[in-house]
N, C-alpha and C. Protein backbone atom coordinates (compact mmCIF):
# COMPACT_ATOMS: atom_id res chain seq x y z
N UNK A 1 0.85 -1.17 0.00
CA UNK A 1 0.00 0.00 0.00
C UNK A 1 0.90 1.24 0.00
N UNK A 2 0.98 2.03 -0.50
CA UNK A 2 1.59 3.20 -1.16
C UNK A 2 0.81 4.11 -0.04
N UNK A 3 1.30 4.81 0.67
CA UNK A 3 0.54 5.88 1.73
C UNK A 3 1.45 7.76 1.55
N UNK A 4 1.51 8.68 1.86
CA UNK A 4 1.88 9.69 2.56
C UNK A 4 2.23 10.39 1.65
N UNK A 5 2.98 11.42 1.59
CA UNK A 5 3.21 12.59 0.76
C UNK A 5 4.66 13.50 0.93
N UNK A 6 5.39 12.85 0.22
CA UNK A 6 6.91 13.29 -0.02
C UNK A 6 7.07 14.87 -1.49
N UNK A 7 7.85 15.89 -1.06
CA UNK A 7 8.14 16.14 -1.93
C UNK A 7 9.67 16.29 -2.09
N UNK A 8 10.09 16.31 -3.84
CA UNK A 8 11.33 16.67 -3.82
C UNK A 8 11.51 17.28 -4.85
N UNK A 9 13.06 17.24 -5.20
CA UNK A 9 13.33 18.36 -6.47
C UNK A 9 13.61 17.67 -7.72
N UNK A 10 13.78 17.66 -8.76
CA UNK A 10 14.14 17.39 -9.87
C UNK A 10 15.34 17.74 -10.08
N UNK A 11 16.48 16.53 -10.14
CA UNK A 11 18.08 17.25 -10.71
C UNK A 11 17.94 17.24 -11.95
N UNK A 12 19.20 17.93 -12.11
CA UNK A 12 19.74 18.29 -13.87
C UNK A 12 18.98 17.67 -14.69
N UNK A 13 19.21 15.92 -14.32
CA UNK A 13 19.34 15.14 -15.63
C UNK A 13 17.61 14.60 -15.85
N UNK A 14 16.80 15.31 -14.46
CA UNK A 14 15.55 15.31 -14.94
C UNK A 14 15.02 13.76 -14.36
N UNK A 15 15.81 13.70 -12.89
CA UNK A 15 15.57 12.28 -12.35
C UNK A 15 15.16 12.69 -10.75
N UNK A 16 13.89 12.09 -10.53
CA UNK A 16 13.85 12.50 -8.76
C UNK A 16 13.81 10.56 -8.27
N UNK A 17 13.77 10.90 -6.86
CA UNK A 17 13.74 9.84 -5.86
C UNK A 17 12.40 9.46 -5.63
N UNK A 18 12.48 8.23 -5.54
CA UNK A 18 11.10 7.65 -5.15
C UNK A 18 11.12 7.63 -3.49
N UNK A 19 10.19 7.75 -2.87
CA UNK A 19 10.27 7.55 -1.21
C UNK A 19 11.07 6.52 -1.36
N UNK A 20 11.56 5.91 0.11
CA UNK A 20 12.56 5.13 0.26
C UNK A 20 11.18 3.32 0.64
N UNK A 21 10.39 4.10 1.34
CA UNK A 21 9.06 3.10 1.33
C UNK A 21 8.50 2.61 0.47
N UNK A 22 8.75 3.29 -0.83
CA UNK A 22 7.91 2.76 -2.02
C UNK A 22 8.97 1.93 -3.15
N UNK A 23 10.19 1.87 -2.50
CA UNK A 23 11.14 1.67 -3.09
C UNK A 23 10.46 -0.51 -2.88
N UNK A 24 10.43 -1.11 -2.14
CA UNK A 24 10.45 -2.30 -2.32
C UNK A 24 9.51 -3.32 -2.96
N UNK A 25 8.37 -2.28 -3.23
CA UNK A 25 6.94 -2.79 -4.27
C UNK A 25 7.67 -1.99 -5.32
N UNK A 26 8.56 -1.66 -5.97
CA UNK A 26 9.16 -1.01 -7.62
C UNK A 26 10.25 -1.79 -7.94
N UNK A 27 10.79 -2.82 -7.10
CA UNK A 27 12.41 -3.50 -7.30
C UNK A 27 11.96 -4.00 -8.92
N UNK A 28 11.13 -4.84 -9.11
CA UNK A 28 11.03 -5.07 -10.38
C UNK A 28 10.89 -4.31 -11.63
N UNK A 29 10.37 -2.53 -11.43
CA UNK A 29 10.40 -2.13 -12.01
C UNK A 29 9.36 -1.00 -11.64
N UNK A 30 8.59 -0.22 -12.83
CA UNK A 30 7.88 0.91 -12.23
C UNK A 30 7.25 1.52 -13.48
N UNK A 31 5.51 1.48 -13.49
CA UNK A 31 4.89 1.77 -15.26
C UNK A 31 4.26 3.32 -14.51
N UNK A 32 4.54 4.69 -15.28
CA UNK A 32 4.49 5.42 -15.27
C UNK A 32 3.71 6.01 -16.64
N UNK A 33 2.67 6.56 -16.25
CA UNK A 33 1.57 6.69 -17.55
C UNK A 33 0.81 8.23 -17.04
N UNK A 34 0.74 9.19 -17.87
CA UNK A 34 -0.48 10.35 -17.56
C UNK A 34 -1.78 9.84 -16.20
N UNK A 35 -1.83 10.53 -15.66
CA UNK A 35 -2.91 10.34 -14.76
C UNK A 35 -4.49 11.01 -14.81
N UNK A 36 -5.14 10.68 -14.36
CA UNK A 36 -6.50 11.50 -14.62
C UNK A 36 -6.75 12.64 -14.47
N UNK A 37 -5.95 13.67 -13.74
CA UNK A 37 -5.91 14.61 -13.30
C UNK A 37 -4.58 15.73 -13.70
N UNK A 38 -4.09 15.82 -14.44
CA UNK A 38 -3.33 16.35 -14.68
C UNK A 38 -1.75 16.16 -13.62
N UNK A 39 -1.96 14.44 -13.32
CA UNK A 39 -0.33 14.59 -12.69
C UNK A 39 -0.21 13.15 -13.41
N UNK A 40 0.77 12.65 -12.74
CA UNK A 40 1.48 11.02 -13.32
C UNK A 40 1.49 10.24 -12.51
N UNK A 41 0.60 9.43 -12.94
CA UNK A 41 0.32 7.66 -11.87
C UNK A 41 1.47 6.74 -12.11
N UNK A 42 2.16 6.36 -10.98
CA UNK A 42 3.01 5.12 -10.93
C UNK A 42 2.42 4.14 -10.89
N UNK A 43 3.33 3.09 -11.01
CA UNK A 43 2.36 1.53 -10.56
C UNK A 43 3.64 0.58 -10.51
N UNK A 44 3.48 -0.56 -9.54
CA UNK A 44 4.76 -1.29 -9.66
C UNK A 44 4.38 -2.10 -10.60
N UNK A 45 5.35 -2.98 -10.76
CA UNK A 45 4.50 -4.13 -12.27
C UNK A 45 3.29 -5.11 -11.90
N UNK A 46 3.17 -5.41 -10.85
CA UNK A 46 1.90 -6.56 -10.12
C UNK A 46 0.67 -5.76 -10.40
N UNK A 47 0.78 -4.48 -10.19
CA UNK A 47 0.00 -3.51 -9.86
C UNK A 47 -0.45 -2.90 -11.39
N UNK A 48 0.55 -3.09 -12.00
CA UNK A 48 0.12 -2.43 -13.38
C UNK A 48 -0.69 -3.32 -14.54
N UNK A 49 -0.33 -4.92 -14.09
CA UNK A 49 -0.77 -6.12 -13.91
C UNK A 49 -1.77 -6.34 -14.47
N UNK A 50 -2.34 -6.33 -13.16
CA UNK A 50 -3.44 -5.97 -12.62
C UNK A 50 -4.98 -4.85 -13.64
N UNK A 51 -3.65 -3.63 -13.47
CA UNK A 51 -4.68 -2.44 -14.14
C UNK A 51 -5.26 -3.03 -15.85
N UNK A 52 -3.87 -3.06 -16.24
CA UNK A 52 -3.96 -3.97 -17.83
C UNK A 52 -4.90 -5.33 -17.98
N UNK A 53 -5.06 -5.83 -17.06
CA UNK A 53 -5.83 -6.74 -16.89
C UNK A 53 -7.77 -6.51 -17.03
N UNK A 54 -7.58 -5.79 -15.84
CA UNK A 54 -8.82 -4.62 -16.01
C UNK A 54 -9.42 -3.64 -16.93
N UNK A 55 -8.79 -3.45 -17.62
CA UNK A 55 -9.01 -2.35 -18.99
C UNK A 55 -9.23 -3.19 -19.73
N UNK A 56 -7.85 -4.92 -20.21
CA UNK A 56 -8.77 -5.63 -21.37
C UNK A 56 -9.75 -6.67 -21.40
N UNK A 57 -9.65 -6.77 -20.20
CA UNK A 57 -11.48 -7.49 -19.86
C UNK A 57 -12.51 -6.84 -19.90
N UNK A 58 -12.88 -5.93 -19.84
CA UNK A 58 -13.40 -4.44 -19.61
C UNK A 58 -14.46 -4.76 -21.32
N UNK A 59 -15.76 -4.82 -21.16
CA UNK A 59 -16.82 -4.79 -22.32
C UNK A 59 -16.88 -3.78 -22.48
N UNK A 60 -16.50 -3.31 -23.55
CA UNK A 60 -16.75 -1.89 -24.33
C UNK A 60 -16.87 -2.18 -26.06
N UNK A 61 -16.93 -0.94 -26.89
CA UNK A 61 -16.65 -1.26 -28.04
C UNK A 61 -15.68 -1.25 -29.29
N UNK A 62 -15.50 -1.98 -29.95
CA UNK A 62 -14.34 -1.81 -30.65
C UNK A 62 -13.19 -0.12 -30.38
N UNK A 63 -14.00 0.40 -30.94
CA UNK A 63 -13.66 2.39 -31.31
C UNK A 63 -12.91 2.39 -29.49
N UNK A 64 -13.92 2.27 -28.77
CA UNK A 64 -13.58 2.80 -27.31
C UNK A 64 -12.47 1.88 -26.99
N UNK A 65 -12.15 0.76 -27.37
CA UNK A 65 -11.01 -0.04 -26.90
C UNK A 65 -9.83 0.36 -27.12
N UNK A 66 -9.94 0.66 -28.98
CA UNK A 66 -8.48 1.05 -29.56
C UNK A 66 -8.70 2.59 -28.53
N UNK A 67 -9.17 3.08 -28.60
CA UNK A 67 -8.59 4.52 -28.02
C UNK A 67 -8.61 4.66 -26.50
N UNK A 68 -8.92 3.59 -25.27
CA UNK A 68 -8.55 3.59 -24.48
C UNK A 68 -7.19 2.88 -24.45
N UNK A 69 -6.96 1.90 -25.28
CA UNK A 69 -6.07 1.56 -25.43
C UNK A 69 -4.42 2.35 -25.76
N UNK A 70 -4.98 3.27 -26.96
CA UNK A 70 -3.59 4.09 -26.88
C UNK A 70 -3.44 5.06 -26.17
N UNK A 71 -5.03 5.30 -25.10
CA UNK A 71 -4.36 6.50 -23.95
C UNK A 71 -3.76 5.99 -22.41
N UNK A 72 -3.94 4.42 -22.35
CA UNK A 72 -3.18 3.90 -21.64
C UNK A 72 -2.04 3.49 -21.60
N UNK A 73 -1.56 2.44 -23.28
CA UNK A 73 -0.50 2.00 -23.10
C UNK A 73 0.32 2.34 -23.53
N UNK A 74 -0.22 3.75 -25.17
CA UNK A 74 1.11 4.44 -25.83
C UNK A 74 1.65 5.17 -25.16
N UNK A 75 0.95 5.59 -24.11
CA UNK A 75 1.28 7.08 -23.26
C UNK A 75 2.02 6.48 -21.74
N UNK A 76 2.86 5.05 -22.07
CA UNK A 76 2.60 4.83 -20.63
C UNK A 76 4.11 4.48 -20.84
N UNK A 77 5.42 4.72 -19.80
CA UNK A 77 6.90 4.26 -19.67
C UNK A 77 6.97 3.22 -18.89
N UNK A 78 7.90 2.06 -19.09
CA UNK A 78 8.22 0.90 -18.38
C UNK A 78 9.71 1.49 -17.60
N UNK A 79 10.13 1.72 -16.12
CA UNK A 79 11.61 2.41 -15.77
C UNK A 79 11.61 1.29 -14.96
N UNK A 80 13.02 1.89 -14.27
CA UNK A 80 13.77 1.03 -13.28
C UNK A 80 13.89 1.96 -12.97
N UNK A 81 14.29 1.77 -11.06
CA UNK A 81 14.58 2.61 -10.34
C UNK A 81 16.16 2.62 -10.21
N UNK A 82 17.13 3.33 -10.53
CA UNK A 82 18.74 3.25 -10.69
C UNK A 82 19.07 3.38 -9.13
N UNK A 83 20.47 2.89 -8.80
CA UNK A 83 20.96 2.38 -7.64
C UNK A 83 20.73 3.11 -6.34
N UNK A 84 20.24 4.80 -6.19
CA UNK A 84 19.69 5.42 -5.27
C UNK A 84 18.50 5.83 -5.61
N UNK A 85 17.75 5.22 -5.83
CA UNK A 85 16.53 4.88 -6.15
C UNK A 85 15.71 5.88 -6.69
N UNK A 86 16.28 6.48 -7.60
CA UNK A 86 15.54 7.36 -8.69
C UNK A 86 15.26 6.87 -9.97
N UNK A 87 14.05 7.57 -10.32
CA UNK A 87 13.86 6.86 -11.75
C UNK A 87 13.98 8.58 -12.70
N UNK A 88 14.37 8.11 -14.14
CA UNK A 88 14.53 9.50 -14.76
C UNK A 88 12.58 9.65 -15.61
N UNK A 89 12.21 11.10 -15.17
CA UNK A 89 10.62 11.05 -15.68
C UNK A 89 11.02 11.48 -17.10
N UNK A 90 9.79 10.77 -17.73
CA UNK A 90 10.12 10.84 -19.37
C UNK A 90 9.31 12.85 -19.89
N UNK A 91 10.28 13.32 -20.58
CA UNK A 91 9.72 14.46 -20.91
C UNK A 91 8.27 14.84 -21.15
N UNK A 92 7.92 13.65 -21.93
CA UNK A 92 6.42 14.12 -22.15
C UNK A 92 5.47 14.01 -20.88
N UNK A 93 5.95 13.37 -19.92
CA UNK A 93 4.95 12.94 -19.16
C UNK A 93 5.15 14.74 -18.11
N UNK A 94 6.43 14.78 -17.82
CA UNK A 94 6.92 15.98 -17.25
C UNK A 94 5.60 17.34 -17.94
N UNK A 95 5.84 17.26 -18.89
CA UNK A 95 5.20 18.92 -19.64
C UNK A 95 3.53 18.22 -19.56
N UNK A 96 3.17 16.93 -19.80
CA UNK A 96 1.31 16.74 -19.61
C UNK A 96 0.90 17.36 -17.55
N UNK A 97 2.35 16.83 -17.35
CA UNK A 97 1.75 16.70 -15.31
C UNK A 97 1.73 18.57 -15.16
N UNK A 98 2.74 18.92 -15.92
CA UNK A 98 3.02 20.75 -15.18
C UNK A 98 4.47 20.90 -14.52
N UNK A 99 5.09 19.51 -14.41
CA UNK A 99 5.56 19.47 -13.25
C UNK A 99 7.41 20.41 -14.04
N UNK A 100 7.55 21.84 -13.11
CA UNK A 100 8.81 21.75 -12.95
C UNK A 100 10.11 21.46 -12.16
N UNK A 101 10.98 22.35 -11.72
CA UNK A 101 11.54 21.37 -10.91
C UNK A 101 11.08 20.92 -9.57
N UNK A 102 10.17 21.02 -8.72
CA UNK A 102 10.12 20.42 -7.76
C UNK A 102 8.76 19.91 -8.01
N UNK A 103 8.60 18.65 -7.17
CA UNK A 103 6.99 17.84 -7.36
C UNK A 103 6.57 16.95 -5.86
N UNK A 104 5.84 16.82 -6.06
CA UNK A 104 5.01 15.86 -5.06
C UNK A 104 4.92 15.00 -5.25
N UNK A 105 5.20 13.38 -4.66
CA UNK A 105 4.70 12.11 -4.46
C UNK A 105 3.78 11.74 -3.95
N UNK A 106 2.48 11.56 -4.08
CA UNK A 106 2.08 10.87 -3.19
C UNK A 106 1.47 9.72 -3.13
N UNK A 107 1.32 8.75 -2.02
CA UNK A 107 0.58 7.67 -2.30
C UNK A 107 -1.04 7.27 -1.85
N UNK A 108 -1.29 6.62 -3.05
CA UNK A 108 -2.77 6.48 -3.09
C UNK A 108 -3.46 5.42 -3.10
N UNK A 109 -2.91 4.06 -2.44
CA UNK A 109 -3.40 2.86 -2.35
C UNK A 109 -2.56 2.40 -3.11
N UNK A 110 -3.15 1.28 -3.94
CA UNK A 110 -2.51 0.45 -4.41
C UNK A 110 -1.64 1.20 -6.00
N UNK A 111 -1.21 2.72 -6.14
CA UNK A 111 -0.41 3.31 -7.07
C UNK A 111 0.09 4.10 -6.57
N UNK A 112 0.91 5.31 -6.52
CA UNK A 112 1.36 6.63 -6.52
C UNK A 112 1.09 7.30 -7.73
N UNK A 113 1.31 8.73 -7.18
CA UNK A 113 1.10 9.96 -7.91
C UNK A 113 2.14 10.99 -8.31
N UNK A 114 2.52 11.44 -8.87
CA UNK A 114 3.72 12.57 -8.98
C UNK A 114 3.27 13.61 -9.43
N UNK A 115 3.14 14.76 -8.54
CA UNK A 115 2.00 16.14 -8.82
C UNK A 115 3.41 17.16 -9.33
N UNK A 116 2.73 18.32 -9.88
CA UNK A 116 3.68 19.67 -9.76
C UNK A 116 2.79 19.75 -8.35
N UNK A 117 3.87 20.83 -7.95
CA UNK A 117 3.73 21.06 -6.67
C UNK A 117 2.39 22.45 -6.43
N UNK A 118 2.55 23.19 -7.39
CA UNK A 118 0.82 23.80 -7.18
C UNK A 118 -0.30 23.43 -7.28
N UNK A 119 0.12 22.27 -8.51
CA UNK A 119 -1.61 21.41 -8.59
C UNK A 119 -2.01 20.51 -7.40
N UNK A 120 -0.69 20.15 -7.06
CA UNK A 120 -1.11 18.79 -5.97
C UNK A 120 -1.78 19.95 -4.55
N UNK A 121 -1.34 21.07 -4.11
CA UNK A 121 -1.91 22.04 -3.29
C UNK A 121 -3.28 21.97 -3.53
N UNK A 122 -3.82 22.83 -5.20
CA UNK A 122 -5.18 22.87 -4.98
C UNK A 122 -5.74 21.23 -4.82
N UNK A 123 -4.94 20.49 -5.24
CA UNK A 123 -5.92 19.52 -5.25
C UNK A 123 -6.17 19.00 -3.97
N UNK A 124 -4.91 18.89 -3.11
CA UNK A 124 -5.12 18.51 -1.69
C UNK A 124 -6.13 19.33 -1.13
N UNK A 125 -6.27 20.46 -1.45
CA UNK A 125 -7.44 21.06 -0.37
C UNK A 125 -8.97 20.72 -1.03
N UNK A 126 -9.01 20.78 -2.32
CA UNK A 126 -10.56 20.20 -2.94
C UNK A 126 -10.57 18.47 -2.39
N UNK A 127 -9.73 17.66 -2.39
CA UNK A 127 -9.95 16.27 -1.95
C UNK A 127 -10.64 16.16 -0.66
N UNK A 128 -9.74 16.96 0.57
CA UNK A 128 -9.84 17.64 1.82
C UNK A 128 -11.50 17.84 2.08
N UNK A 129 -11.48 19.07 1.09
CA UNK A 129 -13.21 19.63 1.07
C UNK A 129 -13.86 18.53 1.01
N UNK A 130 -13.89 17.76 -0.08
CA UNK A 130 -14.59 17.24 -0.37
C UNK A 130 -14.93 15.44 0.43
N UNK A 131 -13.78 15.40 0.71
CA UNK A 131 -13.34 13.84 1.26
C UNK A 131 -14.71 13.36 2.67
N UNK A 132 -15.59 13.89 3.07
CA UNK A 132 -16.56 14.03 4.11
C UNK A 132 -18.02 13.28 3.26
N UNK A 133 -17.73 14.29 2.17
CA UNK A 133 -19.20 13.82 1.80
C UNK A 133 -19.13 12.71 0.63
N UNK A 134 -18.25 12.72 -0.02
CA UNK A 134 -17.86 11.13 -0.29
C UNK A 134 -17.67 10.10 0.63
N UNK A 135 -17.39 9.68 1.79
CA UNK A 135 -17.47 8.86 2.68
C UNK A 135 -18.64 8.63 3.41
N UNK A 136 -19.34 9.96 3.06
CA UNK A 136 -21.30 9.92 3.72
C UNK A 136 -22.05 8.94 2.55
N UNK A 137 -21.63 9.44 1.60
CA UNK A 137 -21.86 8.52 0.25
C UNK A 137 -21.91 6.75 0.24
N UNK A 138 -20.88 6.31 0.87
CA UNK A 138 -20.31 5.29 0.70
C UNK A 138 -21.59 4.44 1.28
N UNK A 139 -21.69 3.33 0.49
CA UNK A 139 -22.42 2.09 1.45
C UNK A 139 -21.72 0.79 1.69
N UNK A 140 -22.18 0.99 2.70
CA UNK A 140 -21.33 -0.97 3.31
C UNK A 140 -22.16 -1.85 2.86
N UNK A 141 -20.60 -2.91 2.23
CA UNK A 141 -21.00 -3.94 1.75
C UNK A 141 -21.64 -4.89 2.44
């Protein structure tokens, strides 16, 4: 489970650190794809698995397949995390998130997130706002 909220900076070469916690669900690797919101969803590979799994079982129709299809998997990087456990973010994903040099991690269950650091602000406080009456919402199973 991916939990809390790290930020850091972006060096030169355009590579940040993953928490040091999230480092042992990524040893195999780490799928990094646009997120719904204007930041970038991680996923370790079990996890990404998983998601891919879910999207092509998923009844839809031809048209909606191919084009969920290339907004998931063309748009999506396979990394490794290099020996102090940074991975380098791929440019395009950098200029879709906002993100310049400094960003936000955070974790969100079973993925992480990598915000610019103003969006992840407003967004933390609309989640915040909002996080009450979505949970009034909820029904038990």
């Amino acid at each position: 489970m991916f939990l809390g909220e790290f930020e850091y900076k972006i060096d030169e070469k355009g590579r940040v650190p993953i928490p040091p916690r999230f480092r042992k669900d990524l040893v195999e690797g780490v799928v990094l794809k646009p997120g719904l919101d204007t930041c970038i969803a991680g996923y370790g590979l079990a996890e990404w698995a998983k998601e891919a799994e879910r999207i092509t079982s998923a009844t839809m129709s031809a048209s909606k397949r191919r084009r969920l299809d290339r907004a998931m998997f063309a748009t999506a990087y396979n990394l490794t995390l290099d020996g102090q456990g940074r991975i380098s973010l791929p440019p395009a994903l950098r200029q879709y998130a906002q993100v310049g040099d400094e960003l936000i991690v955070v974790g969100v269950n079973t993925n992480f997130e990598l915000w610019s650091k103003e969006l992840w602000e407003a967004e933390r406080t609309l989640s915040l706002e909002q996080s009450w009456q979505i949970m009034e919402g909820l029904e038990e199973r």
